[in-house]
PDB file of N, CA and C in Angstrom:
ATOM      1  N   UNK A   1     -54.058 -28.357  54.400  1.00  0.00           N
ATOM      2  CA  UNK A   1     -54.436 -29.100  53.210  1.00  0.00           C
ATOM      3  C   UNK A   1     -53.202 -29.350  52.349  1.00  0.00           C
ATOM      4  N   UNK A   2     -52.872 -30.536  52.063  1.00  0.00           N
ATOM      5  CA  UNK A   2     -51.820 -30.732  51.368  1.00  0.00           C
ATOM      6  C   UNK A   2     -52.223 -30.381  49.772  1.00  0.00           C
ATOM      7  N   UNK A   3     -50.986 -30.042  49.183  1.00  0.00           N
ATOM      8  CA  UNK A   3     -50.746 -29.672  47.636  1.00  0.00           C
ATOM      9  C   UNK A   3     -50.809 -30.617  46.796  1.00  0.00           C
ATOM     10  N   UNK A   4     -51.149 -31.101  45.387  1.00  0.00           N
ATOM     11  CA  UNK A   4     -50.941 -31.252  44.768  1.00  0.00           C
ATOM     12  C   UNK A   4     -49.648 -31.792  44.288  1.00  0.00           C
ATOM     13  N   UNK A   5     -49.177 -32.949  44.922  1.00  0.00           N
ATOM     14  CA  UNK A   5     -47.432 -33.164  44.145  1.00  0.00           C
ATOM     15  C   UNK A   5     -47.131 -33.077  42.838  1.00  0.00           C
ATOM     16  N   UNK A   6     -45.874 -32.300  43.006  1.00  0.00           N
ATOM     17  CA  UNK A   6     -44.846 -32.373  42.150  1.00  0.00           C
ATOM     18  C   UNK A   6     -44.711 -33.306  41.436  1.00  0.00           C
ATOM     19  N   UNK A   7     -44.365 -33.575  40.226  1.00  0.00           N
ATOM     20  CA  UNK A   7     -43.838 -34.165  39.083  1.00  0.00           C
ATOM     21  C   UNK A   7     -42.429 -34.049  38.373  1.00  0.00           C
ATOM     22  N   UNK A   8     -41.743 -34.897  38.634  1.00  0.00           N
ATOM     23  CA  UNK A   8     -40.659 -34.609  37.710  1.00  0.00           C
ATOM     24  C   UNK A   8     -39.967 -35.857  36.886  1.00  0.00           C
ATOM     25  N   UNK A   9     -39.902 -35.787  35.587  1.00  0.00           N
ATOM     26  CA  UNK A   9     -39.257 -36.951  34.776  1.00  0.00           C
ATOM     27  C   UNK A   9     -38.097 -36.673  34.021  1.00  0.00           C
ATOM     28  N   UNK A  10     -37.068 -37.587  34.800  1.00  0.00           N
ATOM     29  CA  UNK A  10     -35.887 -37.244  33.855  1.00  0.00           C
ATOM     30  C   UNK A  10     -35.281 -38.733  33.486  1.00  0.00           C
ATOM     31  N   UNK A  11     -34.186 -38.666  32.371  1.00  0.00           N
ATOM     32  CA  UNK A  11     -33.466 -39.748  31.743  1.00  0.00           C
ATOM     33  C   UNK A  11     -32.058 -40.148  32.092  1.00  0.00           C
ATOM     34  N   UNK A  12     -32.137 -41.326  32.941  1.00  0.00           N
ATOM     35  CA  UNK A  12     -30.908 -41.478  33.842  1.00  0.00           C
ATOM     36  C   UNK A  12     -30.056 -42.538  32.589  1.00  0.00           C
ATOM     37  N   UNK A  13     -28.765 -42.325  32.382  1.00  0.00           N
ATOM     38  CA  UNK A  13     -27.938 -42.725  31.031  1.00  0.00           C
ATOM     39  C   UNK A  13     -27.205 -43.826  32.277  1.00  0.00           C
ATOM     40  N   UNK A  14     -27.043 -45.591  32.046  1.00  0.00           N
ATOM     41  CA  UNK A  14     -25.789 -45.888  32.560  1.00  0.00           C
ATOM     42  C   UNK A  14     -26.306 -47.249  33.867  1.00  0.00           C
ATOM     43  N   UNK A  15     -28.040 -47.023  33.591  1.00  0.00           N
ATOM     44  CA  UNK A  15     -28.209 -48.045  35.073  1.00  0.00           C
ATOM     45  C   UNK A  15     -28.262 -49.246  34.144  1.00  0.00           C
ATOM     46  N   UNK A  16     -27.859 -50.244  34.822  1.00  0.00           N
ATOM     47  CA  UNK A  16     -27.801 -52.003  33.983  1.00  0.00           C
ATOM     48  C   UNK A  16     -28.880 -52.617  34.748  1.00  0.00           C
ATOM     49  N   UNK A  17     -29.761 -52.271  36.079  1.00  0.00           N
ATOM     50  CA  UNK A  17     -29.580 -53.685  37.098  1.00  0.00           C
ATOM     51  C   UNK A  17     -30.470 -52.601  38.290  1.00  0.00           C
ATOM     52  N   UNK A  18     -30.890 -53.806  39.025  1.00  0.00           N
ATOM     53  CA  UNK A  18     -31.780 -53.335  40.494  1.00  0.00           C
ATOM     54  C   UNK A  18     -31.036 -52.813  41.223  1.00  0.00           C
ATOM     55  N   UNK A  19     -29.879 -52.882  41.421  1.00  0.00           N
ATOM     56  CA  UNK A  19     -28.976 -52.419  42.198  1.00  0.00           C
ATOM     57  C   UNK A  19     -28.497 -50.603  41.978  1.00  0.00           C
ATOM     58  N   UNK A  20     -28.569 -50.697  40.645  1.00  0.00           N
ATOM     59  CA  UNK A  20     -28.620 -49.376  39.658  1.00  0.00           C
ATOM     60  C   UNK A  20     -29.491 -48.474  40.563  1.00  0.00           C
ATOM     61  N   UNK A  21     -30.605 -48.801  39.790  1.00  0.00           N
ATOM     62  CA  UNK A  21     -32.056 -48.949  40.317  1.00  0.00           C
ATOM     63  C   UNK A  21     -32.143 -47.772  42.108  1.00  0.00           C
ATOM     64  N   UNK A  22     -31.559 -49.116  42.794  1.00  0.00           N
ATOM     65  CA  UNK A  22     -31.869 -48.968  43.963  1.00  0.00           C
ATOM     66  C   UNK A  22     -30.739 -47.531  44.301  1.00  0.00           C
ATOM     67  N   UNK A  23     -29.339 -47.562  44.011  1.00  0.00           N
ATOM     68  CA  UNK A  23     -28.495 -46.574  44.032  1.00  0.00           C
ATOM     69  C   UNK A  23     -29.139 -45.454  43.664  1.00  0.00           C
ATOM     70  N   UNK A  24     -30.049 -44.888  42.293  1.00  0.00           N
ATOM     71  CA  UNK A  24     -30.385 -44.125  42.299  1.00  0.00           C
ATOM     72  C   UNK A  24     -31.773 -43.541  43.044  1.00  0.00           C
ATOM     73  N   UNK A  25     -32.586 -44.494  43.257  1.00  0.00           N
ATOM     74  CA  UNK A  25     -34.037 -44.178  44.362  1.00  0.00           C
ATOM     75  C   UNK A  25     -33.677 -43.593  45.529  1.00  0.00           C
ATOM     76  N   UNK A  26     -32.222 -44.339  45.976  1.00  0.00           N
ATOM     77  CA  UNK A  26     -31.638 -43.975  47.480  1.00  0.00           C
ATOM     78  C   UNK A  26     -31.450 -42.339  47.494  1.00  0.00           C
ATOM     79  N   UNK A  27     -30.310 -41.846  46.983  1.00  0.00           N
ATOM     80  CA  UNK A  27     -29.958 -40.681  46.278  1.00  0.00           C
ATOM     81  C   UNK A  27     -31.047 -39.566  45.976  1.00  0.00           C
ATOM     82  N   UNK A  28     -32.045 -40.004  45.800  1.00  0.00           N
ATOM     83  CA  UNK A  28     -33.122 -38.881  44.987  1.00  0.00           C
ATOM     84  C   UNK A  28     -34.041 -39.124  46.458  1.00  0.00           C
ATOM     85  N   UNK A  29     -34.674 -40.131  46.851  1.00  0.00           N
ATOM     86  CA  UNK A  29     -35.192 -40.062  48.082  1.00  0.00           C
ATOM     87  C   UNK A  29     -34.814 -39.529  49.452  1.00  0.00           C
ATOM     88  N   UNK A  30     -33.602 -39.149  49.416  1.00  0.00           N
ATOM     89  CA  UNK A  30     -33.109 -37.658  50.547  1.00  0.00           C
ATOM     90  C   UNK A  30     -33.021 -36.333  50.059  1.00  0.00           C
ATOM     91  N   UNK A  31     -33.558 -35.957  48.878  1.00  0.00           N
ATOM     92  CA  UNK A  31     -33.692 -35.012  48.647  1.00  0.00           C
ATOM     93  C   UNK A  31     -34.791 -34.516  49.447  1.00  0.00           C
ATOM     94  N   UNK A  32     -35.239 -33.126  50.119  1.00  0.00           N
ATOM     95  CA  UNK A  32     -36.094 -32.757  50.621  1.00  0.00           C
ATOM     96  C   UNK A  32     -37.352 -32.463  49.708  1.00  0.00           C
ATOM     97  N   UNK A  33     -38.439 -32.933  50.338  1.00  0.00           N
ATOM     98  CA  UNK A  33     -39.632 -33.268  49.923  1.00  0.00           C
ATOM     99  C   UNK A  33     -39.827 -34.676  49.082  1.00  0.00           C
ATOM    100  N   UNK A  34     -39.179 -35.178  48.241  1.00  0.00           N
ATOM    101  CA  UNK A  34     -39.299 -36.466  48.104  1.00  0.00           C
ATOM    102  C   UNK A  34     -40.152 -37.136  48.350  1.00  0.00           C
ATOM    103  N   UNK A  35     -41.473 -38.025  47.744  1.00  0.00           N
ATOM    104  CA  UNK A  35     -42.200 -38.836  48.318  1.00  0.00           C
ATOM    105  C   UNK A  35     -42.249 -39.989  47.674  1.00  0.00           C
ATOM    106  N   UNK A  36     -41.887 -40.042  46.652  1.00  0.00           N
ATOM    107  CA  UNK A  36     -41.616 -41.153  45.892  1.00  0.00           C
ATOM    108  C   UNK A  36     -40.915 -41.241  44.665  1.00  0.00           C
ATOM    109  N   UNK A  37     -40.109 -42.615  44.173  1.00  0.00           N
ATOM    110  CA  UNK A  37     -39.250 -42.326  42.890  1.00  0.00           C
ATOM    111  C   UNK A  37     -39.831 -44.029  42.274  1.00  0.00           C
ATOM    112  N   UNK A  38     -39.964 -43.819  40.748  1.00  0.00           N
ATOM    113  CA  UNK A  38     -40.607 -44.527  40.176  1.00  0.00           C
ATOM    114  C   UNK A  38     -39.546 -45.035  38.335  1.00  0.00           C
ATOM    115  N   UNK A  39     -38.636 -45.767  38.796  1.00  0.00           N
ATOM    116  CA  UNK A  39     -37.936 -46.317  36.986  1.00  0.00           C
ATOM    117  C   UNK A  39     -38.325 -47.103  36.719  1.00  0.00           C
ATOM    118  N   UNK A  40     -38.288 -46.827  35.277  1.00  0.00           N
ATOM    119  CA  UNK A  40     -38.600 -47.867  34.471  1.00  0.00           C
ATOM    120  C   UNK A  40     -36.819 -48.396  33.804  1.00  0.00           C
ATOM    121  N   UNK A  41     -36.563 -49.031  34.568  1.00  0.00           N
ATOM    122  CA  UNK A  41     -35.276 -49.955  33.677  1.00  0.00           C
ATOM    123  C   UNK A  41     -35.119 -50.058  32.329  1.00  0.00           C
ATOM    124  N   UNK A  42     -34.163 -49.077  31.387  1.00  0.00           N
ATOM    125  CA  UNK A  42     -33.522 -49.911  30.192  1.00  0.00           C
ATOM    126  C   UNK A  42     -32.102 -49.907  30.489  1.00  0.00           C
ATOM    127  N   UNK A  43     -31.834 -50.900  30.225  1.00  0.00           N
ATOM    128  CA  UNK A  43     -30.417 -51.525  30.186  1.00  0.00           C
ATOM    129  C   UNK A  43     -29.887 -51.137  28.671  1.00  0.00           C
ATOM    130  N   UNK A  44     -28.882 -50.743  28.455  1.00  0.00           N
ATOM    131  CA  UNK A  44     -28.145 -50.226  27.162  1.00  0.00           C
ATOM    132  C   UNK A  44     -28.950 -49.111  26.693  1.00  0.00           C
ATOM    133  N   UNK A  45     -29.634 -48.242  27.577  1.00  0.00           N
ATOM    134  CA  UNK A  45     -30.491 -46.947  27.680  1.00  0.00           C
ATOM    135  C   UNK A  45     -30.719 -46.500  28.022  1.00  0.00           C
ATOM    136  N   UNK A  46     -31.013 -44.921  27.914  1.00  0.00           N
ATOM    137  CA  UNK A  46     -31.898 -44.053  29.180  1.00  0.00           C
ATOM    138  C   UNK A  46     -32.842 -45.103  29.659  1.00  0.00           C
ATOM    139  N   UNK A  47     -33.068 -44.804  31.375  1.00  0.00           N
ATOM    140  CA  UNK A  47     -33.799 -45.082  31.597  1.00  0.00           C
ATOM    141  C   UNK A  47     -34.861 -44.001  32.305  1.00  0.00           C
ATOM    142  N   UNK A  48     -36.201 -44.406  32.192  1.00  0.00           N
ATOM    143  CA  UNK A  48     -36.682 -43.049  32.900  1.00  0.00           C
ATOM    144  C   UNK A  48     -37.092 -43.053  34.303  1.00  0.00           C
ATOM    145  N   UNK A  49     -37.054 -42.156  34.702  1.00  0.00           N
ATOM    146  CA  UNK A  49     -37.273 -41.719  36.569  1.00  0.00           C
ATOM    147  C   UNK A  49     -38.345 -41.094  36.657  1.00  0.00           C
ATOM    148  N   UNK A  50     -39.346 -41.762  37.629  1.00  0.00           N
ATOM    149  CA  UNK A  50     -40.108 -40.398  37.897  1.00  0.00           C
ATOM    150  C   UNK A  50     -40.366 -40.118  39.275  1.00  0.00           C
ATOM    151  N   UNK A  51     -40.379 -38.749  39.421  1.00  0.00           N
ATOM    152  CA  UNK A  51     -40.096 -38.594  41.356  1.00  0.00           C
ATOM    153  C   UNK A  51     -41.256 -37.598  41.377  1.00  0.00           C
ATOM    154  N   UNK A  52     -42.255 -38.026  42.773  1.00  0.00           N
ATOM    155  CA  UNK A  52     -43.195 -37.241  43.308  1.00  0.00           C
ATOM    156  C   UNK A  52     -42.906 -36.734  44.264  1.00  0.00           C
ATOM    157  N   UNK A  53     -42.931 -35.191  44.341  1.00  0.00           N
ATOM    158  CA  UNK A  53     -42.102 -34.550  45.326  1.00  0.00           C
ATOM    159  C   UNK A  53     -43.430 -33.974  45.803  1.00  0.00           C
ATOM    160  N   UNK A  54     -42.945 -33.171  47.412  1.00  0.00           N
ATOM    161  CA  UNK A  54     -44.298 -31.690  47.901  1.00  0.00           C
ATOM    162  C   UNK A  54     -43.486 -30.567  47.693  1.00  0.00           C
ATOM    163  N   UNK A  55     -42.430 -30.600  46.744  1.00  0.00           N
ATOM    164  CA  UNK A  55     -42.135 -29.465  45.989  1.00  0.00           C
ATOM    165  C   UNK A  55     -41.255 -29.214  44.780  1.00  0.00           C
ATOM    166  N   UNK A  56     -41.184 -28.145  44.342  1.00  0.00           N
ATOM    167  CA  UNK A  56     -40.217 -28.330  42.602  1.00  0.00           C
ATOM    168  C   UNK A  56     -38.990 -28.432  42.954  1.00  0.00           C
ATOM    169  N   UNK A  57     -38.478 -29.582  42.101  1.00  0.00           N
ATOM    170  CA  UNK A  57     -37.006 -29.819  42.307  1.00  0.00           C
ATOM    171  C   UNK A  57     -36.048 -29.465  41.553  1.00  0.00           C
ATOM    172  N   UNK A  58     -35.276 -28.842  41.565  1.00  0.00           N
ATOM    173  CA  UNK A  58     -34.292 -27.880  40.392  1.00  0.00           C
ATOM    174  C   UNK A  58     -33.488 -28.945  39.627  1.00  0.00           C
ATOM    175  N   UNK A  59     -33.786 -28.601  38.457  1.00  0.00           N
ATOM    176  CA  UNK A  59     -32.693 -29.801  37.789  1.00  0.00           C
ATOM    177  C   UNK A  59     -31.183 -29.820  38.397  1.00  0.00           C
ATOM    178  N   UNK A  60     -30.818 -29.060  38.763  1.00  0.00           N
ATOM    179  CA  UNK A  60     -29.224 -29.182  39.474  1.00  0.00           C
ATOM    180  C   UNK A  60     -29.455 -29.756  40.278  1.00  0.00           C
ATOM    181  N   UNK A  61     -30.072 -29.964  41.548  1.00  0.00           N
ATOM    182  CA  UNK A  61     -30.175 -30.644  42.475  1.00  0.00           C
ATOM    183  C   UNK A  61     -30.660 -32.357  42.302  1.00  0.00           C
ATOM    184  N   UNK A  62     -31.975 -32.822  41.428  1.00  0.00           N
ATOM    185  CA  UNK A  62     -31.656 -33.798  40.649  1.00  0.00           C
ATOM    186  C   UNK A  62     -30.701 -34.344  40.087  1.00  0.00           C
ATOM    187  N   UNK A  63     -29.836 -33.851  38.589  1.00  0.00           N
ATOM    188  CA  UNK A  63     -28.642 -33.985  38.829  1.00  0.00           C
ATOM    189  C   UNK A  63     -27.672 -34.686  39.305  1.00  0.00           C
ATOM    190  N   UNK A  64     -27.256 -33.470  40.644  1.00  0.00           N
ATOM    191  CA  UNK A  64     -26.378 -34.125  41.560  1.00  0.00           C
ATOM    192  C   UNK A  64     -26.848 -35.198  41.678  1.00  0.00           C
ATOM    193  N   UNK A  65     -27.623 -35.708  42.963  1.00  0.00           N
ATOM    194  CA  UNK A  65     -28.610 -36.301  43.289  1.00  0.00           C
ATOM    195  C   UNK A  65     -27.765 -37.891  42.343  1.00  0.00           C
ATOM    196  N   UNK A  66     -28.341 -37.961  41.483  1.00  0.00           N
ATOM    197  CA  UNK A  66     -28.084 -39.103  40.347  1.00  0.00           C
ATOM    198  C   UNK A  66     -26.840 -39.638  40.309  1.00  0.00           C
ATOM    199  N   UNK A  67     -25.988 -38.014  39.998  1.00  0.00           N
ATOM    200  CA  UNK A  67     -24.293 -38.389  40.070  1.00  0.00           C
ATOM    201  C   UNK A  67     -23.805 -38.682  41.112  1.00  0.00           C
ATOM    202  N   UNK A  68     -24.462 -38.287  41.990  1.00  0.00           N
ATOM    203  CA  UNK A  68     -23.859 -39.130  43.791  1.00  0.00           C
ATOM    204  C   UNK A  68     -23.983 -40.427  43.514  1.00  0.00           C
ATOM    205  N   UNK A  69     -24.905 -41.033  42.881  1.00  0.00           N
ATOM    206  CA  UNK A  69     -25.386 -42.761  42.230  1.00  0.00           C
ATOM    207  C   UNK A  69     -24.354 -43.213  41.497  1.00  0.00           C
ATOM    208  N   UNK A  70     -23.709 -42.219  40.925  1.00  0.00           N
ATOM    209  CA  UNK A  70     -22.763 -42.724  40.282  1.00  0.00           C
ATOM    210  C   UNK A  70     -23.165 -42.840  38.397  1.00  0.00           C
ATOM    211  N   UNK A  71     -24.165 -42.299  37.920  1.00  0.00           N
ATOM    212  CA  UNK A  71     -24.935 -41.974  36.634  1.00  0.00           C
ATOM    213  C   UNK A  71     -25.460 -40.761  36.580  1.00  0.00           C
ATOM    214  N   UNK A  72     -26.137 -40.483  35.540  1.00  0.00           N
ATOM    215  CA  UNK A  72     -25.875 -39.130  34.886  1.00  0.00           C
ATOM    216  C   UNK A  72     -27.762 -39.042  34.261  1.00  0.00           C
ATOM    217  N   UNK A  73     -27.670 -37.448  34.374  1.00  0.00           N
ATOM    218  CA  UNK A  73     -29.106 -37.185  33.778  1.00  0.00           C
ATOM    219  C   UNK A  73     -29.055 -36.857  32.524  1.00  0.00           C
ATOM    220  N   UNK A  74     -29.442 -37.254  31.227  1.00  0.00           N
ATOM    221  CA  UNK A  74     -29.279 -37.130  30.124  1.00  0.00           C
ATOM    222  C   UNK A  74     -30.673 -36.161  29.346  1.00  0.00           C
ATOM    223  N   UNK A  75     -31.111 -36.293  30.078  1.00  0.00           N
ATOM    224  CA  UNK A  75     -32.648 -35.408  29.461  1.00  0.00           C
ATOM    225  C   UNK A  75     -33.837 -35.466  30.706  1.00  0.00           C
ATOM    226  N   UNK A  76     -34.637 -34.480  30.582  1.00  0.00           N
ATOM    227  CA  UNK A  76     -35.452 -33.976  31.974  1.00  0.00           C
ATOM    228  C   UNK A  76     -36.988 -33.433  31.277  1.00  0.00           C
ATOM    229  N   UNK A  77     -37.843 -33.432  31.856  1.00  0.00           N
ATOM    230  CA  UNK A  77     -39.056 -33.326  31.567  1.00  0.00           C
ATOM    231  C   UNK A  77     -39.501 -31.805  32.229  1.00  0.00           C
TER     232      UNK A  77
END
């Protein structure tokens, strides 16, 4: 019986663009368990992320994750 997914929302500082966007979905979607990643685009703003995982994801590993994208987590849920 599968679990209940994971939730996690954090504030990515620095994306302009789909490409942003897509750099960071890529990045967070090889994280293990991963099932889905969900932004909402602001341009000249946090923007927010939200990732449904089948398990808890440590903010360090998020994080990274982001900064491999080349942007930064500015606040986390």
């Amino acid at each position: 019986m599968n679990a209940t997914p994971e939730s996690t929302t954090v504030l990515v500082e620095g994306m302009t663009c789909s490409h942003c966007v897509n750099a960071v979905t890529d990045e967070l979607r090889a994280l293990e368990g991963v099932e889905s990643v969900q932004v909402e685009l602001k341009a000249g703003a946090a923007s927010e992320v939200r990732i449904a995982s089948t398990r808890p994801l440590s903010s360090a590993e998020v994080s990274e994750a982001v900064a491999e994208a080349g942007y930064s987590v500015v606040g986390q849920d």
